[in-house]
C-alpha atoms as a PDB file:
ATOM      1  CA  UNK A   1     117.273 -28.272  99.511  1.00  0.00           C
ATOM      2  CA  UNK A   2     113.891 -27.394 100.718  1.00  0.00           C
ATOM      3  CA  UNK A   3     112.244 -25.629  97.637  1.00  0.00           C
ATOM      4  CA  UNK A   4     113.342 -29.432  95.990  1.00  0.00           C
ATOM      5  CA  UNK A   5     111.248 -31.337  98.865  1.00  0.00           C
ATOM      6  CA  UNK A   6     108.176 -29.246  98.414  1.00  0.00           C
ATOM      7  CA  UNK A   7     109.023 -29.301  94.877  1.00  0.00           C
ATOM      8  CA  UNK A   8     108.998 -33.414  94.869  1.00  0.00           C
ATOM      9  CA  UNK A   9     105.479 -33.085  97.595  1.00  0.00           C
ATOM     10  CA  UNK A  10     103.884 -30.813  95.565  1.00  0.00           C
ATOM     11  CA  UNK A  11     104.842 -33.052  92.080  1.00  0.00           C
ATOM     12  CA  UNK A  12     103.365 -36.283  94.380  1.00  0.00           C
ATOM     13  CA  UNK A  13     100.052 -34.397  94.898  1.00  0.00           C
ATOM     14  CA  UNK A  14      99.674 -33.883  91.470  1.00  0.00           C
ATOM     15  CA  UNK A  15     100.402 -37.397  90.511  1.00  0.00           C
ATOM     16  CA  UNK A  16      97.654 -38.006  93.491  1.00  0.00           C
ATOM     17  CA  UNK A  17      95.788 -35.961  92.020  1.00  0.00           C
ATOM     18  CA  UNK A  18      95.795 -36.566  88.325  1.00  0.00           C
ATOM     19  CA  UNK A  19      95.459 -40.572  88.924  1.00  0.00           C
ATOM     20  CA  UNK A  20      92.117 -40.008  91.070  1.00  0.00           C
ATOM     21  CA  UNK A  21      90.627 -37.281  88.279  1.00  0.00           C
ATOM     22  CA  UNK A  22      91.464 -40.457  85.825  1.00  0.00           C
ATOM     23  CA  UNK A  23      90.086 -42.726  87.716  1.00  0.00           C
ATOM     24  CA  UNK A  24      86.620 -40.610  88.110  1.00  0.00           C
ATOM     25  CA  UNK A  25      86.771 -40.028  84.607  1.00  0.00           C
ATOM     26  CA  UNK A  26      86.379 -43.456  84.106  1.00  0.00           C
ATOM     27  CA  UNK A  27      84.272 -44.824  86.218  1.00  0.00           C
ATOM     28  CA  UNK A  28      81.712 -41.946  85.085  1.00  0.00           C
ATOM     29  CA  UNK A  29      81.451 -44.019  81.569  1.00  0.00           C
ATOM     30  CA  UNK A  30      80.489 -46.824  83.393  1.00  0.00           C
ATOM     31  CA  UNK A  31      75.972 -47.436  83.885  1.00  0.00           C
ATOM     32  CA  UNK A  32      74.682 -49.101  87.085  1.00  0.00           C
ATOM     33  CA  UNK A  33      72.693 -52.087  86.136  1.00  0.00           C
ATOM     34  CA  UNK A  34      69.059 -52.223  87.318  1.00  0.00           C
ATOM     35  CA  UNK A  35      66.553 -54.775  88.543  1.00  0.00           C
ATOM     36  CA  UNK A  36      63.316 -54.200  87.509  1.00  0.00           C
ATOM     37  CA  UNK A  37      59.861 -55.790  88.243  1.00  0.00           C
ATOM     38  CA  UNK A  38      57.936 -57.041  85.177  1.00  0.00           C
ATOM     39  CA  UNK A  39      54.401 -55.154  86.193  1.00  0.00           C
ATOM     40  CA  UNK A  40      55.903 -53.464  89.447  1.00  0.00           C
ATOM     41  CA  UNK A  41      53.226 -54.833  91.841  1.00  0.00           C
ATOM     42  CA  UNK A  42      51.030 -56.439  89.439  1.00  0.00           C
ATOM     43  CA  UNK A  43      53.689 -58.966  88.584  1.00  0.00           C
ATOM     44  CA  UNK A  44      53.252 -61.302  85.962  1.00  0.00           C
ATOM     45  CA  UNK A  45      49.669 -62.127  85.072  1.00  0.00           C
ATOM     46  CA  UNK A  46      47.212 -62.103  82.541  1.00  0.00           C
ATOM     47  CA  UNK A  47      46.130 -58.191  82.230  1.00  0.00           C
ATOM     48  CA  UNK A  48      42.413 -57.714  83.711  1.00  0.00           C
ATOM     49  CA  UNK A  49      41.529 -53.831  83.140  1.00  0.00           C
ATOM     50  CA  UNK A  50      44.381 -53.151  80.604  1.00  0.00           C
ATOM     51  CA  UNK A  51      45.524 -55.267  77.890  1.00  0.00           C
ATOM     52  CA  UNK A  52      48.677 -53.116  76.837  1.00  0.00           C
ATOM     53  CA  UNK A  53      49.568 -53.026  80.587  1.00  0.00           C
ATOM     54  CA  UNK A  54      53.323 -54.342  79.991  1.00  0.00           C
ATOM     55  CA  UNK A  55      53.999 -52.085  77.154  1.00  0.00           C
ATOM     56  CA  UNK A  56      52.564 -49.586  79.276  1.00  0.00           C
ATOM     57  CA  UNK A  57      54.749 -50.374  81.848  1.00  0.00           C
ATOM     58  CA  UNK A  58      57.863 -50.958  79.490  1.00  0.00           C
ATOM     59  CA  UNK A  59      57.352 -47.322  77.696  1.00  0.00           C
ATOM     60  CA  UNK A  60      58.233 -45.520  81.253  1.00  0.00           C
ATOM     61  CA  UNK A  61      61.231 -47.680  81.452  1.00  0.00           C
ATOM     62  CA  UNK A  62      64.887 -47.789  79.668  1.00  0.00           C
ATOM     63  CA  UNK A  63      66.289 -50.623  79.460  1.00  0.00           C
ATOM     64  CA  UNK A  64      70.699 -51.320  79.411  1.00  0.00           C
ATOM     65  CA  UNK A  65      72.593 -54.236  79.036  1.00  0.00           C
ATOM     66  CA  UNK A  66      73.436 -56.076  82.238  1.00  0.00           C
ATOM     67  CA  UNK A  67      69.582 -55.064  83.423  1.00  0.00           C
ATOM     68  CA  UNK A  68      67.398 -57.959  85.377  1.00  0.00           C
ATOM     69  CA  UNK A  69      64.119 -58.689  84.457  1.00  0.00           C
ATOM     70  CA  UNK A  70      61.993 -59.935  87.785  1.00  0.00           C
ATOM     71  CA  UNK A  71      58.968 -62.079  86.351  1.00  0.00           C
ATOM     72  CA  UNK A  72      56.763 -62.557  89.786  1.00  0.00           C
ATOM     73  CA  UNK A  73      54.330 -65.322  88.975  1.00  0.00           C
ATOM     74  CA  UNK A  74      52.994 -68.449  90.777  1.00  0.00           C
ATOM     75  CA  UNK A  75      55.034 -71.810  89.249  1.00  0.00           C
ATOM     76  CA  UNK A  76      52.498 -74.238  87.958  1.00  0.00           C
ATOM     77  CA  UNK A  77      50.202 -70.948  86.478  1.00  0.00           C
ATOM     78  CA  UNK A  78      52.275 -68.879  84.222  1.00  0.00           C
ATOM     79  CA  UNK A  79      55.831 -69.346  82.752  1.00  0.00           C
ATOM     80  CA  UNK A  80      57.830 -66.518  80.854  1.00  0.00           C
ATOM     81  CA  UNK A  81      59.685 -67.704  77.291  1.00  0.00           C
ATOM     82  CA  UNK A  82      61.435 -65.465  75.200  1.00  0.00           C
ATOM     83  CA  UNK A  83      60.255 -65.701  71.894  1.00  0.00           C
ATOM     84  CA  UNK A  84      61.630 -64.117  68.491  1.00  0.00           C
ATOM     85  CA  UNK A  85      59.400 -61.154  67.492  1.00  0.00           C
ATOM     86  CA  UNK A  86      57.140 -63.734  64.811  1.00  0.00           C
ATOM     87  CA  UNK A  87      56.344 -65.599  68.300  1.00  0.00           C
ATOM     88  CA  UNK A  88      55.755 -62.909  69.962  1.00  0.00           C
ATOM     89  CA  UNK A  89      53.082 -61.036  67.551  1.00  0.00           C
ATOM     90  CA  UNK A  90      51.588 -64.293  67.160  1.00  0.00           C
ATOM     91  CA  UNK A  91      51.715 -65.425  70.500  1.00  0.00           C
ATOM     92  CA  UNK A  92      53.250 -68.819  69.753  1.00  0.00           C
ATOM     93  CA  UNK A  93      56.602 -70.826  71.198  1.00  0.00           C
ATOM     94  CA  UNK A  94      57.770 -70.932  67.694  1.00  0.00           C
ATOM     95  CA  UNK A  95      61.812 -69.746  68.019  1.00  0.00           C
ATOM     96  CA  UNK A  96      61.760 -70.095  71.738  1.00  0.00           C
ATOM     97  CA  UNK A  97      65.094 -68.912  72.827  1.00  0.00           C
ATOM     98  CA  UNK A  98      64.661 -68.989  76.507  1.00  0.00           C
ATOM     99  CA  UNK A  99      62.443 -70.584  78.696  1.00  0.00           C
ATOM    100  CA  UNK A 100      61.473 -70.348  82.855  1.00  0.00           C
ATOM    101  CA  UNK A 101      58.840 -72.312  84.656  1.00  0.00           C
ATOM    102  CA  UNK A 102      59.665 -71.143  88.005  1.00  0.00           C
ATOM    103  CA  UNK A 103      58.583 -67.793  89.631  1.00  0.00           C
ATOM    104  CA  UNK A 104      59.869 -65.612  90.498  1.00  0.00           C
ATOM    105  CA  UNK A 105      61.951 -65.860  87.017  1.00  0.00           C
ATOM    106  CA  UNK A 106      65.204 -63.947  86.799  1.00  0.00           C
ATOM    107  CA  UNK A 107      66.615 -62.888  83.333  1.00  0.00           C
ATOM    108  CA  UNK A 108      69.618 -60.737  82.462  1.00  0.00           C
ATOM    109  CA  UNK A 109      69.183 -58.612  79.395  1.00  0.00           C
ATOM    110  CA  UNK A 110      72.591 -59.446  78.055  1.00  0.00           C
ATOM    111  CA  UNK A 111      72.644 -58.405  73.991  1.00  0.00           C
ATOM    112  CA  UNK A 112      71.119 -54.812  72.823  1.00  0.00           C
ATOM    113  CA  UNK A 113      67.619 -54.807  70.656  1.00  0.00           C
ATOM    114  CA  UNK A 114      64.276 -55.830  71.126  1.00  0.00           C
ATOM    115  CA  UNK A 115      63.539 -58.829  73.558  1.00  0.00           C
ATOM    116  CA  UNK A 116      60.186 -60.857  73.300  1.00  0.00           C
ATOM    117  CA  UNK A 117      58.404 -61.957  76.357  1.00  0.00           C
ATOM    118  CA  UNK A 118      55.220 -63.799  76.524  1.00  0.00           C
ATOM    119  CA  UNK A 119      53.567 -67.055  78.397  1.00  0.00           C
ATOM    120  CA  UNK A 120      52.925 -69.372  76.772  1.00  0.00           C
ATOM    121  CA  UNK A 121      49.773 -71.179  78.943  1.00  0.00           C
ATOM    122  CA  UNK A 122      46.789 -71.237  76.461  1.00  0.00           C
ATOM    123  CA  UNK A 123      45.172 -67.843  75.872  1.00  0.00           C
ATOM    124  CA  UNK A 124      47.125 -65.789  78.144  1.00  0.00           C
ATOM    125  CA  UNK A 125      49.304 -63.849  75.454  1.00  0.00           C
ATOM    126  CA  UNK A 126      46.686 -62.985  73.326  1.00  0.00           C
ATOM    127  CA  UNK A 127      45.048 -61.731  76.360  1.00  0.00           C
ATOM    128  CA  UNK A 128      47.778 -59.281  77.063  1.00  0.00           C
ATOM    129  CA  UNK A 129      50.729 -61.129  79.124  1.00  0.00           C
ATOM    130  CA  UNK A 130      53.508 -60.458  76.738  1.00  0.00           C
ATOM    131  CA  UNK A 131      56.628 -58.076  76.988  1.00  0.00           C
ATOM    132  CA  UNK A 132      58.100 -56.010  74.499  1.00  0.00           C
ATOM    133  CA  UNK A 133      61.760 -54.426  76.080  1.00  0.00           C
ATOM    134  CA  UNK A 134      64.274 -52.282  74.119  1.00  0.00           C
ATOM    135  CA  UNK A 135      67.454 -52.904  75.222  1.00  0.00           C
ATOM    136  CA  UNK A 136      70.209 -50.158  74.768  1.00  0.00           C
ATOM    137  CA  UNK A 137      74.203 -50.202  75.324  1.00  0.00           C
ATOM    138  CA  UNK A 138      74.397 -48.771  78.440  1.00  0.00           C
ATOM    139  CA  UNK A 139      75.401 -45.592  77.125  1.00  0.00           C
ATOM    140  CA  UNK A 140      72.187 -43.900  75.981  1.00  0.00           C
ATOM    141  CA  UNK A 141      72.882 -45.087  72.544  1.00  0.00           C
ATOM    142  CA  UNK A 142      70.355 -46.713  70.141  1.00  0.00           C
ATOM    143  CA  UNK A 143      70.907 -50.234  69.599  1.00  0.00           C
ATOM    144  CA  UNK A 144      73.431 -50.653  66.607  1.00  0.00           C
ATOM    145  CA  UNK A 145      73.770 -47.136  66.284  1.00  0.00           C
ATOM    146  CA  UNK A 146      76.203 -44.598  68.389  1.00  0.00           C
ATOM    147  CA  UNK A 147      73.868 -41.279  68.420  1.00  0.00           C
ATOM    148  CA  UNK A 148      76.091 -38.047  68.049  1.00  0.00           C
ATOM    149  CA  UNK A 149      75.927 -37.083  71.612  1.00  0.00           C
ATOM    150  CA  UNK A 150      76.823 -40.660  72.665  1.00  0.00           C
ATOM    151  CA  UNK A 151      79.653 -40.471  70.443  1.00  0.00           C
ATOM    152  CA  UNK A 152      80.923 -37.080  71.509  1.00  0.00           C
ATOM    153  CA  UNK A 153      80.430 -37.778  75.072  1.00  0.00           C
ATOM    154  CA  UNK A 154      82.351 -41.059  74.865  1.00  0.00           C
ATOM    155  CA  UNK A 155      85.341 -39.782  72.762  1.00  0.00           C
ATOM    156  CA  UNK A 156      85.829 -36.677  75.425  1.00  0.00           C
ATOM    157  CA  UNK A 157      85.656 -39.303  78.081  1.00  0.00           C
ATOM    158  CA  UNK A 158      88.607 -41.473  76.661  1.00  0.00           C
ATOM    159  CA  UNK A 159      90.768 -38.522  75.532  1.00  0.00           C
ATOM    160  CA  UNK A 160      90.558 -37.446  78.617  1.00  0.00           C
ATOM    161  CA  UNK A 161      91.428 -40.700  80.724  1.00  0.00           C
ATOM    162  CA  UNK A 162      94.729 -41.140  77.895  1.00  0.00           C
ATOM    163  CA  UNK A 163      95.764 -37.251  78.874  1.00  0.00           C
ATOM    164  CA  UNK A 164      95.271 -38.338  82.314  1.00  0.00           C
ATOM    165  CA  UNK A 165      97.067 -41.134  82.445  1.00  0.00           C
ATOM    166  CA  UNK A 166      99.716 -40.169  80.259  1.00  0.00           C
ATOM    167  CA  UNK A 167     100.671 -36.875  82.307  1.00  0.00           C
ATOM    168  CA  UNK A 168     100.770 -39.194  85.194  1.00  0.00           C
ATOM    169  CA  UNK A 169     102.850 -41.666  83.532  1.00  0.00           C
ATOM    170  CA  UNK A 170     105.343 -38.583  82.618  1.00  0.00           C
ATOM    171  CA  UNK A 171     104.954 -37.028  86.018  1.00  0.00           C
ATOM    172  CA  UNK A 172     106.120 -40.625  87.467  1.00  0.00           C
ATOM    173  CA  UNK A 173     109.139 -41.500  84.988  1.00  0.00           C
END
């Protein structure tokens, strides 16, 4: 009778067990979303010193889905559209798909690809105040592509959450 109670204990800490590896096997797949400041404490302004400030700034950065985009500017001076990439190399609000007047603007980044950012007060684009952001999955993957370590890395993370969970679901029937 007792080698059948530890036997049952010991068969419970596994299922324990098993259910939290599955669970942490999960939740590594999943990215932390990040808010980031357009310009960090420059903030969003026509570029004095360095034109190609924002791709500057934008080349240290990588960008996921679900990330926020902070646009500090003064309402009334500046305004942040996002533009199609035609708008954005010419600096024009031709294709606008989004638009904020109010600073500080908040935008999700919510599809993967490049995003256009620019404002659109008279002269201030072509003087530098436009964004450029490549948006990835979330994942380290390219956008519309699924690299071969991505791929890997993601298929070894779901086989092992199935195993998991079906040796628990055995363990438990």
């Amino acid at each position: 009778m007792q080698s059948y109670t530890n036997m049952a204990t010991q068969m419970n800490m596994a299922n324990v067990v098993l259910v939290l590896a599955s669970t942490l096997t999960l939740l590594c797949g999943m990215d932390a979303t990040t808010t980031y400041t357009v310009g960090d404490s420059f903030g969003w302004q026509i570029p004095t010193s360095n034109p190609n400030l924002y791709d500057d700034w934008a080349d240290t950065k990588t960008f996921v889905v679900g990330d926020v985009l902070v646009f500090n500017f003064t309402t009334g001076q500046h305004n942040v559209l996002e533009v199609t990439e035609p708008g954005y190399d010419a600096c024009t609000m031709s294709d606008t798909i989004l638009t904020e007047n109010k600073g500080p603007a908040r935008i999700t980044l919510k599809t993967t690809g490049e995003h256009y950012f620019i404002c659109a007060y008279l002269g201030h684009c072509s003087a530098g105040q436009k964004l450029k952001v490549d948006v990835r999955d979330g994942r380290g993957d390219t956008p519309g592509f699924l690299s071969p370590t991505g791929a890997a890395s993601s298929l070894v993370a779901t086989t092992m959450s199935l195993v998991f969970m079906f040796i628990t679901f055995a363990l438990l029937c």
